[in-house]
N, C-alpha and C. Protein backbone atom coordinates (compact mmCIF):
# COMPACT_ATOMS: atom_id res chain seq x y z
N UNK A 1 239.49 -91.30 128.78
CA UNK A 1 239.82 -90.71 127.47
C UNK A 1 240.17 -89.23 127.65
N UNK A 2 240.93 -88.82 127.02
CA UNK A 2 241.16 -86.79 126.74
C UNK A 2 240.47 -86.22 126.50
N UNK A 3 240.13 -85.38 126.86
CA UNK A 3 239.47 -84.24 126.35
C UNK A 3 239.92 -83.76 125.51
N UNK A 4 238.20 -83.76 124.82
CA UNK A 4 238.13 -83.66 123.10
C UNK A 4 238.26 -81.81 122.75
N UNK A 5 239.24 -81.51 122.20
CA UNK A 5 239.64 -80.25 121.56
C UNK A 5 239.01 -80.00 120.17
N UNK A 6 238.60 -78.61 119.77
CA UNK A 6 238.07 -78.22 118.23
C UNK A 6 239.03 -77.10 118.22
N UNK A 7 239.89 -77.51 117.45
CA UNK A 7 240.93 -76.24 117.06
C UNK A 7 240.44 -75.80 115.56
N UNK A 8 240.25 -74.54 115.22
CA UNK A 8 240.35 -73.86 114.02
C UNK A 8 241.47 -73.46 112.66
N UNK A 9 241.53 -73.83 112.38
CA UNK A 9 243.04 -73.83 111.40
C UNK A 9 243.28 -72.85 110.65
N UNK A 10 243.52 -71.57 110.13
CA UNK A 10 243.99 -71.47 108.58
C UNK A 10 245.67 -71.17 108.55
N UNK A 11 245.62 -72.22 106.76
CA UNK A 11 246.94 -72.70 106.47
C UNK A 11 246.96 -70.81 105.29
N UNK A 12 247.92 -70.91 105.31
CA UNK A 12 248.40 -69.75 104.60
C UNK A 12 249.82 -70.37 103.17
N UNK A 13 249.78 -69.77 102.00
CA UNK A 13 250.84 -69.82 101.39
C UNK A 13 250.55 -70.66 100.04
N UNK A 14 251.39 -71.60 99.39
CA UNK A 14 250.95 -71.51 98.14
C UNK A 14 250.50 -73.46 98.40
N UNK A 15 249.23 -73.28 98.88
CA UNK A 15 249.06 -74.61 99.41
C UNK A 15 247.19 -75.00 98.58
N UNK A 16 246.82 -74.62 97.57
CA UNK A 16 246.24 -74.98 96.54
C UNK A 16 246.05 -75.63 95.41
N UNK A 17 246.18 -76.63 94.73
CA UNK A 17 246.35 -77.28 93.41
C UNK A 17 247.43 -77.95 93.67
N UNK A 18 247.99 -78.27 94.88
CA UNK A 18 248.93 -79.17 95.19
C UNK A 18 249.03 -80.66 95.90
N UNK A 19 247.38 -80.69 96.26
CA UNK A 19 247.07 -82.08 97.01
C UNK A 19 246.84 -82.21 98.45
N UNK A 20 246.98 -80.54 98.95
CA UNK A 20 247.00 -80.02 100.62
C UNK A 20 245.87 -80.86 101.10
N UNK A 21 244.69 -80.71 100.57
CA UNK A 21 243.66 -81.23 101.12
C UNK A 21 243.54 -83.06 101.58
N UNK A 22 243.57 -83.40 100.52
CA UNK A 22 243.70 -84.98 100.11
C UNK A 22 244.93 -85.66 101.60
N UNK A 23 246.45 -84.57 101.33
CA UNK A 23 247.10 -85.36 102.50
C UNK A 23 246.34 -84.87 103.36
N UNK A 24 245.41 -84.11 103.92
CA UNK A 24 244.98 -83.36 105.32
C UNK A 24 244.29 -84.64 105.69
N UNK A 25 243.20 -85.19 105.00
CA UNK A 25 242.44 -86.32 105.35
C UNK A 25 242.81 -87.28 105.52
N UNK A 26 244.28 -88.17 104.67
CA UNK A 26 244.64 -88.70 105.01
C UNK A 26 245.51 -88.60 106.59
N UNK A 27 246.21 -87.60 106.72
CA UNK A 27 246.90 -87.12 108.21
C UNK A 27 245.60 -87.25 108.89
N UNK A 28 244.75 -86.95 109.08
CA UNK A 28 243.48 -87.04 110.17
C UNK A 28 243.50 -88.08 110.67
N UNK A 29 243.31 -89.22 109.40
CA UNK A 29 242.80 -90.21 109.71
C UNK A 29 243.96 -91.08 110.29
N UNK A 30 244.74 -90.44 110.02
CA UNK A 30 246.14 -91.54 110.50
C UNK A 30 246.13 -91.56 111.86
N UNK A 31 245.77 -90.05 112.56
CA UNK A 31 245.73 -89.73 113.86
C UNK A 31 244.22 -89.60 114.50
N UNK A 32 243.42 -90.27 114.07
CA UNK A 32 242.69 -90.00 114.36
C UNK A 32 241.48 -89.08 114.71
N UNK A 33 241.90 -88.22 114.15
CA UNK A 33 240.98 -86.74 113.72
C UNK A 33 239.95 -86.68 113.29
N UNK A 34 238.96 -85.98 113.66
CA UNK A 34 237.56 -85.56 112.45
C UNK A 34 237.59 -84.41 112.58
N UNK A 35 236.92 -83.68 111.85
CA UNK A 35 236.50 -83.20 111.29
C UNK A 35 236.09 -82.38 109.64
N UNK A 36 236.91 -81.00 109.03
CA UNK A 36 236.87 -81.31 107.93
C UNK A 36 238.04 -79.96 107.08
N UNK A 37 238.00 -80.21 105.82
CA UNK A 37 239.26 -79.08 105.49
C UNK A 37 238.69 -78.54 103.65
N UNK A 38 238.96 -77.62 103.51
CA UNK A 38 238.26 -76.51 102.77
C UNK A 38 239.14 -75.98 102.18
N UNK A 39 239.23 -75.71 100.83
CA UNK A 39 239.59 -74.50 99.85
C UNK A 39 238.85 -72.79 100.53
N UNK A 40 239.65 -72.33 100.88
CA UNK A 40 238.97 -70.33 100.70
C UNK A 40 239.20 -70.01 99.53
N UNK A 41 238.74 -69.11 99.17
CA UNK A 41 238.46 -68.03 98.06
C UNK A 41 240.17 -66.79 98.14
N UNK A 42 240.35 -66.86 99.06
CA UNK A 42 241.64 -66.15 99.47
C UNK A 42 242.75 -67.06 99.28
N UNK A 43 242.97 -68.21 99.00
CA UNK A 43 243.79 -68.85 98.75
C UNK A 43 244.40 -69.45 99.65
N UNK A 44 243.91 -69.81 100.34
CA UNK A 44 244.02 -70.61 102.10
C UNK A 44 243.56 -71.77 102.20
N UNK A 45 243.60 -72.69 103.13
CA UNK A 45 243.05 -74.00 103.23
C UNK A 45 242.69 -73.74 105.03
N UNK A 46 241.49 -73.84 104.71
CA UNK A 46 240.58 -74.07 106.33
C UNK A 46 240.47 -75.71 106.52
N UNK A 47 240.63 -75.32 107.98
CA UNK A 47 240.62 -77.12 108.43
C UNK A 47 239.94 -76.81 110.03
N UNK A 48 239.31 -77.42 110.23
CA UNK A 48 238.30 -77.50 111.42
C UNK A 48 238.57 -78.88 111.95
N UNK A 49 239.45 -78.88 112.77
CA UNK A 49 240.08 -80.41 113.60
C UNK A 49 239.46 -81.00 115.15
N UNK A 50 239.14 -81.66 115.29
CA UNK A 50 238.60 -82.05 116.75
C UNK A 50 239.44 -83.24 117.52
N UNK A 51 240.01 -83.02 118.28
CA UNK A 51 240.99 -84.81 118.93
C UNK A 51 241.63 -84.30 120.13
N UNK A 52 242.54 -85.04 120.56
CA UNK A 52 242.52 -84.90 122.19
C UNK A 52 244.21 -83.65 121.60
N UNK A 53 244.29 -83.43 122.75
CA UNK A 53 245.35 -82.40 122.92
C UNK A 53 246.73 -82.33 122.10
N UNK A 54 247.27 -83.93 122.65
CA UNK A 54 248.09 -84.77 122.25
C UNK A 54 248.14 -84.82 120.74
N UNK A 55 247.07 -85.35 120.14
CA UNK A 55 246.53 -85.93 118.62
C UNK A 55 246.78 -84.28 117.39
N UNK A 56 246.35 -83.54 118.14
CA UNK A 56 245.96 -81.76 117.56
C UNK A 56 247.39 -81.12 117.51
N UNK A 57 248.20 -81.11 118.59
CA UNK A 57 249.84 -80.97 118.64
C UNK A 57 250.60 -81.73 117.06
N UNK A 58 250.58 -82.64 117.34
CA UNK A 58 251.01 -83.44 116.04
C UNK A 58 250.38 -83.19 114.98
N UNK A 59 248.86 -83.16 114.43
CA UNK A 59 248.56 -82.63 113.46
C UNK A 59 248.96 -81.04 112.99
N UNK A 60 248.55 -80.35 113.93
CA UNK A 60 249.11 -78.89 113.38
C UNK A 60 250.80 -78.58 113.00
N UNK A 61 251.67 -79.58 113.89
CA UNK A 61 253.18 -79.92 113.40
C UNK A 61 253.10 -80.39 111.58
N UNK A 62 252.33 -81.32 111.71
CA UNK A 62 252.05 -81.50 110.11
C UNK A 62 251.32 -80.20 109.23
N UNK A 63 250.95 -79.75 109.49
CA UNK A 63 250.37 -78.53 108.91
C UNK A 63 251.14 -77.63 108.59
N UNK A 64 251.97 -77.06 109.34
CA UNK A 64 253.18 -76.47 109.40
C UNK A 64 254.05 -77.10 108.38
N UNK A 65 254.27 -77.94 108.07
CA UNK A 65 255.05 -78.68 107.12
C UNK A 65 254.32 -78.65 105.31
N UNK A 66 253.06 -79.28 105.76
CA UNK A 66 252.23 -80.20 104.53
C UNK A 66 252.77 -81.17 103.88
N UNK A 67 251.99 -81.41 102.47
CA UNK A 67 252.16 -82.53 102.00
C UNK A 67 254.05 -82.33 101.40
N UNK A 68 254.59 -81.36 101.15
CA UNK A 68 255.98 -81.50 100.70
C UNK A 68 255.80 -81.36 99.19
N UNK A 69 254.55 -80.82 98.93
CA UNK A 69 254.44 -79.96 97.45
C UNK A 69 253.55 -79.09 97.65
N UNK A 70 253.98 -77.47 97.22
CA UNK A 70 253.86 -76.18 97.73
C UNK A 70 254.30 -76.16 98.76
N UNK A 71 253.82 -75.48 99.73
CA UNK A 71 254.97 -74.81 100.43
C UNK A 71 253.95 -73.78 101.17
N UNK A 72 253.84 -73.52 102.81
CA UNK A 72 253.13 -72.93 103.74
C UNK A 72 253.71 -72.07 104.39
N UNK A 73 253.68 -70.76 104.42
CA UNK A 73 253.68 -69.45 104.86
C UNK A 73 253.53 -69.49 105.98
N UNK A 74 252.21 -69.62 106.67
CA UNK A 74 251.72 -69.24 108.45
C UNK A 74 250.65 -70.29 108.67
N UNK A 75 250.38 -70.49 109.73
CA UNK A 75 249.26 -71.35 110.13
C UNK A 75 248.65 -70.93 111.57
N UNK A 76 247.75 -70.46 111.69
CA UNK A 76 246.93 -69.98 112.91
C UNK A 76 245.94 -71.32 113.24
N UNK A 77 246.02 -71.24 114.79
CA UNK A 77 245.49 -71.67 115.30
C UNK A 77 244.37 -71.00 116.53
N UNK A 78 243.35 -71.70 116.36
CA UNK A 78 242.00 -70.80 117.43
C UNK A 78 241.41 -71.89 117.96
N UNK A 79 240.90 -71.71 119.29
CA UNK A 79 240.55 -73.33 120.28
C UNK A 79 239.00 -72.86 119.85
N UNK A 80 238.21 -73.68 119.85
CA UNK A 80 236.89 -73.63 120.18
C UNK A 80 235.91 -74.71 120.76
N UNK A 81 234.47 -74.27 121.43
CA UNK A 81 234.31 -75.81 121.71
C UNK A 81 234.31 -76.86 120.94
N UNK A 82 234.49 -78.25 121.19
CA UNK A 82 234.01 -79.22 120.22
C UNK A 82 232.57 -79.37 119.74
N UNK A 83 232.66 -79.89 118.71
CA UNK A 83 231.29 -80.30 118.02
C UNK A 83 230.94 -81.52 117.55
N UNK A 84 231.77 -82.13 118.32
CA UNK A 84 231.49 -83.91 117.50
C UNK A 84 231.64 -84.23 116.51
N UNK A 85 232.81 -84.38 115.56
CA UNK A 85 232.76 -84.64 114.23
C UNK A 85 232.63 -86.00 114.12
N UNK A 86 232.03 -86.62 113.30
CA UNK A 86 231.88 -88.31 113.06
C UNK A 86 233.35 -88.90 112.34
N UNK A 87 233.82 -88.13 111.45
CA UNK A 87 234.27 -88.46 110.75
C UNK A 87 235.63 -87.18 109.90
N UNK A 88 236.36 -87.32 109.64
CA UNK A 88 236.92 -86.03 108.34
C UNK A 88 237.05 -86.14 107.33
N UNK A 89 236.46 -85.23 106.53
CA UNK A 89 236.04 -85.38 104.95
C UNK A 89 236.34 -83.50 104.61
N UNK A 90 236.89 -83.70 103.28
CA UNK A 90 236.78 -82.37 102.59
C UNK A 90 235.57 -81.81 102.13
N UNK A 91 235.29 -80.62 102.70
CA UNK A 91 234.17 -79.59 101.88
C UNK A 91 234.37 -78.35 100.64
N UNK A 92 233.94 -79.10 99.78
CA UNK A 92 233.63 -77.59 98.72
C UNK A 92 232.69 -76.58 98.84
């Protein structure tokens, strides 16, 4: 199996009250992803992703994009160790 990656996310731009989150979980799960994705207070969407190299490439390509209502500015990415996510689910 690959080695398991924890990349750090924030999405930037007008990606709030538009459903960002909802497709994020669904995209996870399509690819197999856990972990989890967040509203900020700054108007950002945090996403904390864990999957092999391969899996994380393609998701953050989707990120860069989103769901195709609003519209994303910048997206940073930061490696960190993994943490085992079971599963990806949104946090409030």
């Amino acid at each position: 199996m690959a080695e398991k990656l924890l990349y750090k996310i924030h999405v930037r731009g007008y990606v709030q009250g538009v459903g960002f989150r909802w497709s994020t979980v669904r995209e996870a799960d399509k690819r197999g992803i856990t972990g989890f994705v967040k509203n900020m207070p700054d108007g950002s969407v945090y996403i904390e992703a864990e999957g092999s190299e391969k899996q994380l490439k393609a998701f953050i390509d989707w990120c860069k994009e989103g769901p195709g209502s609003g519209y994303v500015e910048s997206v940073t990415v930061d490696p960190y160790p993994p943490v085992n996510y079971k599963e990806f689910r949104i946090e409030y």
